[in-house]
C-alpha atoms as a PDB file:
ATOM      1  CA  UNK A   1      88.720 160.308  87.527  1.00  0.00           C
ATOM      2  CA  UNK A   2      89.393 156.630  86.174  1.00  0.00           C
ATOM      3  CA  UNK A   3      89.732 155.523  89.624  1.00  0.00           C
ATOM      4  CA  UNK A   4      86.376 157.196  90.894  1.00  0.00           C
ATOM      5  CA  UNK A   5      84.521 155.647  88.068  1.00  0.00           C
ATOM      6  CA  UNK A   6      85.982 151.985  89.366  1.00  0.00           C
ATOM      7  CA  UNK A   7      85.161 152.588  92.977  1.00  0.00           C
ATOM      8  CA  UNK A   8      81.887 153.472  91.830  1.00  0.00           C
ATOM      9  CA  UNK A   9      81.569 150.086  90.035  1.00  0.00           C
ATOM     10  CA  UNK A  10      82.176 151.518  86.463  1.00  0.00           C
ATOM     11  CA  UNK A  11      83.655 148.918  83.887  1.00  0.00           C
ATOM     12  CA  UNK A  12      85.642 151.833  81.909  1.00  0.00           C
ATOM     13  CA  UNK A  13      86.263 156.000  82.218  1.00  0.00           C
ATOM     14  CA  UNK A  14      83.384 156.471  79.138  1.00  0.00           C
ATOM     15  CA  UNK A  15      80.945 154.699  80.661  1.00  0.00           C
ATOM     16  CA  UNK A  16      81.764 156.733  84.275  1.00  0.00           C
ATOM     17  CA  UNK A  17      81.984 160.482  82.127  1.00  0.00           C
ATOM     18  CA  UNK A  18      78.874 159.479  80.472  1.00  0.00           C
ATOM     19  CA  UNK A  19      76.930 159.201  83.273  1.00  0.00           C
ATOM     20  CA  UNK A  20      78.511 161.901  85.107  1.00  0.00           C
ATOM     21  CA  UNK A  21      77.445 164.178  82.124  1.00  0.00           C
ATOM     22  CA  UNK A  22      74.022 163.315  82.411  1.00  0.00           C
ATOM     23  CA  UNK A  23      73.837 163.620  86.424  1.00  0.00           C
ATOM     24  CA  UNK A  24      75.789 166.746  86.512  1.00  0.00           C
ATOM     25  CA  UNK A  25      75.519 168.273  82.769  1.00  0.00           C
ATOM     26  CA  UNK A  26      79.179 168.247  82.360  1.00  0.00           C
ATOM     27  CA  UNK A  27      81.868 166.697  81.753  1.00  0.00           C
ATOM     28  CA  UNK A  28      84.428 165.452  85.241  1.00  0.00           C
ATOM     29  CA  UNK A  29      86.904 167.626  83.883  1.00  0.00           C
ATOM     30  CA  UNK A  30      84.627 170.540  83.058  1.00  0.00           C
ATOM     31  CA  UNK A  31      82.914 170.084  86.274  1.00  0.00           C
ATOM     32  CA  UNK A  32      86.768 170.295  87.965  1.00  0.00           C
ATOM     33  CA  UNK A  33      87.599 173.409  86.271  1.00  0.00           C
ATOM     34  CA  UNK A  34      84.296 175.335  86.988  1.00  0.00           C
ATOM     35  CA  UNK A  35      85.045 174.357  90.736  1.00  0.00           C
ATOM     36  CA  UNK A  36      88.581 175.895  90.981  1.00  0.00           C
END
């Protein structure tokens, strides 16, 4: 997820789940487990 939120031009993982939460409404790693 860390390296995701770099590619993506993210400075650090919180700011990446933060915006990821509001985007999606959950968390990367809630997000990952309702997908599997």
């Amino acid at each position: 997820i860390a390296e995701i939120g770099l590619r993506l031009g993210y400075g650090d993982v919180s700011s990446f789940h933060r915006a990821f939460r509001q985007w999606v409404g959950m968390t990367p790693s809630a997000f990952r487990k309702a997908r599997n």
